[in-house]
Protein backbone atom coordinates (compact mmCIF):
# COMPACT_ATOMS: atom_id res chain seq x y z
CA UNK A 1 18.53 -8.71 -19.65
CA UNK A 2 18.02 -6.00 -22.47
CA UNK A 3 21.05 -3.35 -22.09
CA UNK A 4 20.34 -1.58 -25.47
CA UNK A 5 18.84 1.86 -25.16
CA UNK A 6 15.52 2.07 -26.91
CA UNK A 7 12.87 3.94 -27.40
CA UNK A 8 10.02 3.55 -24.48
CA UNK A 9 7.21 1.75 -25.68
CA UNK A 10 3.76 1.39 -23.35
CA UNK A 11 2.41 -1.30 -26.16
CA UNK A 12 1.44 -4.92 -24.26
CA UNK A 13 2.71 -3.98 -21.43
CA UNK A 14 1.22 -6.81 -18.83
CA UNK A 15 2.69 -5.71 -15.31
CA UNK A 16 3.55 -1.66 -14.51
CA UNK A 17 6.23 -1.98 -11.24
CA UNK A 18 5.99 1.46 -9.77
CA UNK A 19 8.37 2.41 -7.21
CA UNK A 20 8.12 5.56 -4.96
CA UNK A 21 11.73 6.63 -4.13
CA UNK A 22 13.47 9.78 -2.09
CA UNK A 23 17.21 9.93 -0.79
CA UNK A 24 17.61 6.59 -0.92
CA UNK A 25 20.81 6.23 -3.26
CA UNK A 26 22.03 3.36 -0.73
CA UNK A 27 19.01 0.74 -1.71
CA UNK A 28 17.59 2.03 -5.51
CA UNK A 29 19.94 0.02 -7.62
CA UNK A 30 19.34 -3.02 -5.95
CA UNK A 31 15.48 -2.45 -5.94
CA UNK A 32 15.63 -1.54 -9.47
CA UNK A 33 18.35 -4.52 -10.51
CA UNK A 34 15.66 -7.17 -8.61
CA UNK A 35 12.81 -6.05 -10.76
CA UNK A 36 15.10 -6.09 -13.81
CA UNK A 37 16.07 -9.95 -13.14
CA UNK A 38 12.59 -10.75 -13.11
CA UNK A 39 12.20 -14.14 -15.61
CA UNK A 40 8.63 -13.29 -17.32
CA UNK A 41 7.10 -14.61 -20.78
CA UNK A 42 5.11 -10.87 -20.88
CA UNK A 43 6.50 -7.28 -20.88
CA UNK A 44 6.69 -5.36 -17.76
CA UNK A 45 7.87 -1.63 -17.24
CA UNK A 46 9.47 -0.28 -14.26
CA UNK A 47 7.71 3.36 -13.66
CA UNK A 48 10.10 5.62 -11.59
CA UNK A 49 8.57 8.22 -9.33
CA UNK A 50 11.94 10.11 -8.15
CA UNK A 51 10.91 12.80 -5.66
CA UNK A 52 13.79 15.52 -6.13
CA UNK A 53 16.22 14.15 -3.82
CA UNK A 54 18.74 15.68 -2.36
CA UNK A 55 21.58 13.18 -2.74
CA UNK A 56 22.55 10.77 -6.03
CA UNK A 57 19.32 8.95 -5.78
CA UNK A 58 18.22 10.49 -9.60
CA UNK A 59 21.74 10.24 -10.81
CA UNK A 60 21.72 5.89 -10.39
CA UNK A 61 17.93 6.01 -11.63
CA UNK A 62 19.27 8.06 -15.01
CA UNK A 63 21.80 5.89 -15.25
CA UNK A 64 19.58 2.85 -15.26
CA UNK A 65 16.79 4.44 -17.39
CA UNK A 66 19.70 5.46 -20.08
CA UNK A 67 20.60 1.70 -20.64
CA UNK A 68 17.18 0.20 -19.93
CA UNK A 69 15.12 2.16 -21.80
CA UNK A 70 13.25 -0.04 -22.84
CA UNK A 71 11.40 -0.97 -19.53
CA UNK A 72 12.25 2.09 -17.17
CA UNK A 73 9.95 5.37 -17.67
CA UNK A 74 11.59 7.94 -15.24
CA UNK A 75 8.77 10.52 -14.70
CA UNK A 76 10.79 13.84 -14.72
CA UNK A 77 12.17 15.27 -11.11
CA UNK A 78 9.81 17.89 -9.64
CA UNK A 79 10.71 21.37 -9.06
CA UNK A 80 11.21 20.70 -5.66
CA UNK A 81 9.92 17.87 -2.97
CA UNK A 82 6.33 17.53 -3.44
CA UNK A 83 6.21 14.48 -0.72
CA UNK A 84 4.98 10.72 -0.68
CA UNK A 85 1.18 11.05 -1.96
CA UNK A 86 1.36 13.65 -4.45
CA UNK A 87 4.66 11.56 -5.55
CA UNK A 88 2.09 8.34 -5.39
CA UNK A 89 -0.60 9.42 -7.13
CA UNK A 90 1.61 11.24 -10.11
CA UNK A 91 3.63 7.77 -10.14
CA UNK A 92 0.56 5.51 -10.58
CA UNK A 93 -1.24 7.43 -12.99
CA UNK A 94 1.72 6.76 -15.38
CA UNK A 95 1.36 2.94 -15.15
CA UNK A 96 0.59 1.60 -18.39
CA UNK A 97 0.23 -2.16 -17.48
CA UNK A 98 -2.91 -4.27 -17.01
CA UNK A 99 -1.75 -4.99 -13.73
CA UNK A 100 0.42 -2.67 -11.53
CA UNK A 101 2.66 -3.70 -8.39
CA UNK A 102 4.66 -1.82 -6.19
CA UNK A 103 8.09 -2.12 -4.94
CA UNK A 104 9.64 0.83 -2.43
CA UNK A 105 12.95 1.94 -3.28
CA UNK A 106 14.80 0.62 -0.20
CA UNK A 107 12.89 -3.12 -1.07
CA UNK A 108 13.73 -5.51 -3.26
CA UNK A 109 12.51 -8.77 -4.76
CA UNK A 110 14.25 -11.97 -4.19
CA UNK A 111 12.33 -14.45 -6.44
CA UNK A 112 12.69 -13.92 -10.14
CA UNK A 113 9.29 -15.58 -10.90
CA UNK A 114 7.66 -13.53 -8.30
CA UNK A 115 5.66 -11.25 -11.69
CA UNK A 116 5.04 -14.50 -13.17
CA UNK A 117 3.42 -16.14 -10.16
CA UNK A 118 1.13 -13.89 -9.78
CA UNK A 119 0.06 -13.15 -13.16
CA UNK A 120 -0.62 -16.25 -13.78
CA UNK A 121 -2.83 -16.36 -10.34
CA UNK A 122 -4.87 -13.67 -11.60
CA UNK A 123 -5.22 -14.38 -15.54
CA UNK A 124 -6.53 -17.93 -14.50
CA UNK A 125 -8.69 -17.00 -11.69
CA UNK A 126 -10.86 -13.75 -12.56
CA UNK A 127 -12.85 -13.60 -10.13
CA UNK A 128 -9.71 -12.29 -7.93
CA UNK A 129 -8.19 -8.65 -8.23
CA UNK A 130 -5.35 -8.94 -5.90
CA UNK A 131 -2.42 -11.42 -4.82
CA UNK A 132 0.24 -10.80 -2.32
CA UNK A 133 3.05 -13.59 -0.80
CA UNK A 134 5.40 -13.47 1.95
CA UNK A 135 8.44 -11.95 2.84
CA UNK A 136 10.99 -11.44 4.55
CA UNK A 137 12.00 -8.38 7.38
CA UNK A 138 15.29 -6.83 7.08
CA UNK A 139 16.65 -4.71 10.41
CA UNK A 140 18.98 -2.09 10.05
CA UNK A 141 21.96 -4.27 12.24
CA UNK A 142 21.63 -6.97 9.59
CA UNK A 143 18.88 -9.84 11.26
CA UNK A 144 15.82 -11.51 8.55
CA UNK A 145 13.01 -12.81 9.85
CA UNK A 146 10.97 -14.34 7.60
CA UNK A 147 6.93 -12.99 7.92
CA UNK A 148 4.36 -15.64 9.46
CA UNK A 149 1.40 -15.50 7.73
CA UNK A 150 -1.89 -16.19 9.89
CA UNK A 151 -3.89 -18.72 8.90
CA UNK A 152 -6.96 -16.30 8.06
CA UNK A 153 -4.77 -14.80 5.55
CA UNK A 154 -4.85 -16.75 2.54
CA UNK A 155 -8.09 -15.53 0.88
CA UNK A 156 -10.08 -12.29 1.78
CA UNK A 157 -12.44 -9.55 0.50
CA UNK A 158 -13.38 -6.01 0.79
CA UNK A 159 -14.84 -7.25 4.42
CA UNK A 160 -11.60 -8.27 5.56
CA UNK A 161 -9.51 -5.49 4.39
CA UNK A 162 -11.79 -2.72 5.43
CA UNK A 163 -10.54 -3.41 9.01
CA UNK A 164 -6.61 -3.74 8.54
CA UNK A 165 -3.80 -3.08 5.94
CA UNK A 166 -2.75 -6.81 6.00
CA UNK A 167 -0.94 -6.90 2.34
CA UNK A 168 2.72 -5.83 2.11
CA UNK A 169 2.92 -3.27 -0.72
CA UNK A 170 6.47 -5.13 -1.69
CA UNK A 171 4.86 -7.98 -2.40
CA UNK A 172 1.72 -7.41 -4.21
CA UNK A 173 0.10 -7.46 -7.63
CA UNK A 174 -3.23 -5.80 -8.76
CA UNK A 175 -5.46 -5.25 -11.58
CA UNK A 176 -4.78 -1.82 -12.64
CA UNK A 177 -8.65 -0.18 -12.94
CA UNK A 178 -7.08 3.54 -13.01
CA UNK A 179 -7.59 3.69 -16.46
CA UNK A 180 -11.40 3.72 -16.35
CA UNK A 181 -11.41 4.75 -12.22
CA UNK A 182 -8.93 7.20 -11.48
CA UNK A 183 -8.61 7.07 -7.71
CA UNK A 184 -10.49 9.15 -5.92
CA UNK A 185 -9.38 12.71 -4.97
CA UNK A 186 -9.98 12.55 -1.27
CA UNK A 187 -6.92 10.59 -1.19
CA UNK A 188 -4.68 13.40 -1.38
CA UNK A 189 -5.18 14.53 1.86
CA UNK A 190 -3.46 11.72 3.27
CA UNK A 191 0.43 9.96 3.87
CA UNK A 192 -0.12 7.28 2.07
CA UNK A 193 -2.16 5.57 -0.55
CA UNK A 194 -1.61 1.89 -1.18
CA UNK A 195 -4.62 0.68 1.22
CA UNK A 196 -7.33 2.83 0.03
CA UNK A 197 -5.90 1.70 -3.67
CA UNK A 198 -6.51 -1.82 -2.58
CA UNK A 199 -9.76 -1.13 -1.57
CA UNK A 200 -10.59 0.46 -4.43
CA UNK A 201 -9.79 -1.64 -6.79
CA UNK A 202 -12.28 -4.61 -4.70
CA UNK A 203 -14.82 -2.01 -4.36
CA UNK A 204 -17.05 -3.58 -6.62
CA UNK A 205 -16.10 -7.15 -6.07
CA UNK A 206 -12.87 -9.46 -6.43
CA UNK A 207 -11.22 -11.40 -4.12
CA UNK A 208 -8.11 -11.03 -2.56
CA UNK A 209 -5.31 -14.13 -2.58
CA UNK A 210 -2.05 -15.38 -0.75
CA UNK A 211 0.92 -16.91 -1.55
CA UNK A 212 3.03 -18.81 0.66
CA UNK A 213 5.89 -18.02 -1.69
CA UNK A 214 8.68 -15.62 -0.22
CA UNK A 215 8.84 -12.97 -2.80
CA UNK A 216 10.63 -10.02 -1.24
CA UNK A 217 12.53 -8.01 1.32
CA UNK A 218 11.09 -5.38 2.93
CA UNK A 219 13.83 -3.13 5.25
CA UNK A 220 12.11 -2.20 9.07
CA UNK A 221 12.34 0.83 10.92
CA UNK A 222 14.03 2.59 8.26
CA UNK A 223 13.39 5.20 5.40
CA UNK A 224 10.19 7.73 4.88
CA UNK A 225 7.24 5.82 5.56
CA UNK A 226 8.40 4.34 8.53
CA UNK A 227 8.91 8.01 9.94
CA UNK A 228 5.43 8.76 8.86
CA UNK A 229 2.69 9.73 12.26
CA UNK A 230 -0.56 9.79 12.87
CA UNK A 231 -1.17 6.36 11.36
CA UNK A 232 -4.12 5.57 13.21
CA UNK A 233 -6.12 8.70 12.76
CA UNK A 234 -5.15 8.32 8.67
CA UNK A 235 -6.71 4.92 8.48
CA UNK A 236 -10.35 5.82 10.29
CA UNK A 237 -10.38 9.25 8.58
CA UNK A 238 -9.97 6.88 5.43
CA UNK A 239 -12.88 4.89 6.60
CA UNK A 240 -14.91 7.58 6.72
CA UNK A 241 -14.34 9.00 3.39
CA UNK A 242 -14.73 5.72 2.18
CA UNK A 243 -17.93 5.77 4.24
CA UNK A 244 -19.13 8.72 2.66
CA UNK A 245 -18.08 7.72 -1.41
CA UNK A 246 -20.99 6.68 -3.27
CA UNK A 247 -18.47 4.10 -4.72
CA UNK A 248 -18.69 2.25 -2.04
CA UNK A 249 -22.43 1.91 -1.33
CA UNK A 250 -22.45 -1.80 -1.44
CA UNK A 251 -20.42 -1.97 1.83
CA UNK A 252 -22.14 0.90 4.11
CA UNK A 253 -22.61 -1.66 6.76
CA UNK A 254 -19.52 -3.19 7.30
CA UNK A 255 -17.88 0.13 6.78
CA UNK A 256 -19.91 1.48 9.60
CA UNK A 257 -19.48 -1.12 12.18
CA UNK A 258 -15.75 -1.07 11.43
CA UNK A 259 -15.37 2.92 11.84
CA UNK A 260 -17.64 2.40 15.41
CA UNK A 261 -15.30 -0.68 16.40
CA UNK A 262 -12.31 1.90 15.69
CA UNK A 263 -13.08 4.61 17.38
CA UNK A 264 -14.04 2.25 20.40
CA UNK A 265 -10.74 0.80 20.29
CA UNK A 266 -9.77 5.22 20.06
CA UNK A 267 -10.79 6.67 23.18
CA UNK A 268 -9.80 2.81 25.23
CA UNK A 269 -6.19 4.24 23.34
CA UNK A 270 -6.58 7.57 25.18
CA UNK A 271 -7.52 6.40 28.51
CA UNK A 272 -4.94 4.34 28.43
CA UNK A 273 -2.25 6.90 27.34
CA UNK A 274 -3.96 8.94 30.16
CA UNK A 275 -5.82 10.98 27.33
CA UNK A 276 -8.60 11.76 29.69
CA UNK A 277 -10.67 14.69 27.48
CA UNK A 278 -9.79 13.43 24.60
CA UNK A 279 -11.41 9.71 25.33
CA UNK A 280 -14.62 11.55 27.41
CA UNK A 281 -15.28 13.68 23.96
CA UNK A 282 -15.08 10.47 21.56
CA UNK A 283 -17.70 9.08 24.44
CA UNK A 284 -19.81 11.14 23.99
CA UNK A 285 -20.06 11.72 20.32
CA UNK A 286 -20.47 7.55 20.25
CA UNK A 287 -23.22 7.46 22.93
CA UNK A 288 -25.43 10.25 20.49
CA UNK A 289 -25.19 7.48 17.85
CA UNK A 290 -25.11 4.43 18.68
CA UNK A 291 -27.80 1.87 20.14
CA UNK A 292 -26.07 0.05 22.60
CA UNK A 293 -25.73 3.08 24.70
CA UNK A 294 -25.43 0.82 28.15
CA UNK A 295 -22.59 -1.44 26.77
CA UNK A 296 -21.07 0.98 24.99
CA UNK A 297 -21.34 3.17 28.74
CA UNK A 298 -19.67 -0.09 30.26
CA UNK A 299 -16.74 -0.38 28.26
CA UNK A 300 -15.85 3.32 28.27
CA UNK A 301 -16.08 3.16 32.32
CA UNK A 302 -14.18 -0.26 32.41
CA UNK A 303 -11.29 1.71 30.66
CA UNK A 304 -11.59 4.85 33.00
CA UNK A 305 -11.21 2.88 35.67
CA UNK A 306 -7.90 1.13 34.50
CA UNK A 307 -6.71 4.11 33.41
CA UNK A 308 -5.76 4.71 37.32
């Protein structure tokens, strides 16, 4: 590896790593030393969104960006915590690469050819925009367990992703369209933003592929996102932006049945939990739109009654 301080240069850059990182002075040098030992025959630059943390967290990445140089931009510390998306969105806007991928800074990689895998994958197959790969789960007492792909997982589209977050952000690699398509404000409203970049980028087309290759460690039950709520409301109020953003004409229809299947699957959620009002109202504002008004009426009886 390069240990010579130089002057940043964004020139031919291939792949832009972007990692998202806040009190996490425990994990960030071995995040940012398993991107470093990556074995690549392109240039890639590590882009550093540090989020004003309140521990040494800055002081390893300065440290790193002082004799890397070379490959590490370190976007300046804000004034004070401005939180994950604003973080995201500021982070991924610097990425100068043709393709960008993501690594959290308490993950790590753990293949050096994991970069060159997958650009490869996508310079020889264009009509693809994004490739992901396994990995493995690391518990705070220690245990790996190594992910088990299903088998519908190895190549998808916008259709399939609509539906569920199914790509590890530790392990992926996509074409970096923000340079044309800046991502679209409505995101900013919301705790996270690697889905709704994923769809994005396959809005207009471009397949989505899997590698059986283990790539990466990704740390469980630990660290911001995992302390993130409301998960489920983010992704259908997602859908129905998406819904609602001309970009996304093409796919009206499976948007649509998606966001109805969801909000099914909602108010069976609060019957279950006992959510009573809260399921009744979500009934109701289903029944005024939809078609299948009698086995729609079944299934929202079906869970009243095993709600007692």
């Amino acid at each position: 590896m390069i240990k010579e301080k130089e002057a940043y240069n964004n020139s031919n850059i291939m792949v832009s790593i972007f990692i998202l990182t806040y009190n996490q002075e425990h994990y960030i040098a071995q995040t940012i030393e398993s991107i470093l030992n990556q074995k690549t025959n392109f240039s890639f630059q590590l882009v550093i969104g540090e989020d004003c943390s309140s521990d040494r967290t800055r002081a390893v990445c300065e440290k790193f960006a002082g004799n890397y140089g070379n490959k590490i931009k370190l976007l300046p510390s804000p004034e004070k915590n401005i939180g994950l998306i604003a973080n995201y969105i500021r982070t991924i806007k610097e990425c100068d690469g043709r393709y960008i991928a993501i690594c959290d800074g308490d993950d790590y990689w753990i293949d050096p050819l994991k970069l060159q895998k997958q650009v490869d994958f996508l310079e020889n197959n264009l009509d693809y925009s994004i490739v992901h790969t396994a990995l493995k789960f690391l518990y705070p007492n220690g245990d790996l367990d190594v992910f088990s792909a299903p088998d519908n997982l190895y190549y998808n589209e916008f259709k399939d992703l609509i539906y569920s977050n199914f790509i590890f952000s530790v392990t992926v690699l996509f074409r970096n369209i923000q340079f044309n398509e800046p991502l679209p404000q409505w995101l900013e409203q919301y705790s996270y933003g690697d889905w709704p970049t994923y769809l994005w980028t396959i809005k207009d087309g471009g397949k989505i592929h899997y590698i059986e290759d283990i790539t990466a460690v990704y740390r469980k039950n630990i660290g911001i996102s995992y302390k993130l709520k409301d998960w489920y409301s983010d992704d259908l109020n997602i859908r129905k932006n998406i819904l609602s953003d001309v970009h996304f004409n093409k796919h009206t229809e499976i948007i649509s049945k998606c966001i109805f299947e969801k909000e099914c699957g909602l108010f069976l959620a609060y019957n279950r939990d006992k959510k009573l009002k809260e399921a009744f109202k979500l009934f109701i504002q289903l029944l005024k739109k939809e078609k299948g008004k009698l086995s729609l009426t079944k299934l929202y009886l079906h869970s009243l009654k095993k709600a007692f």
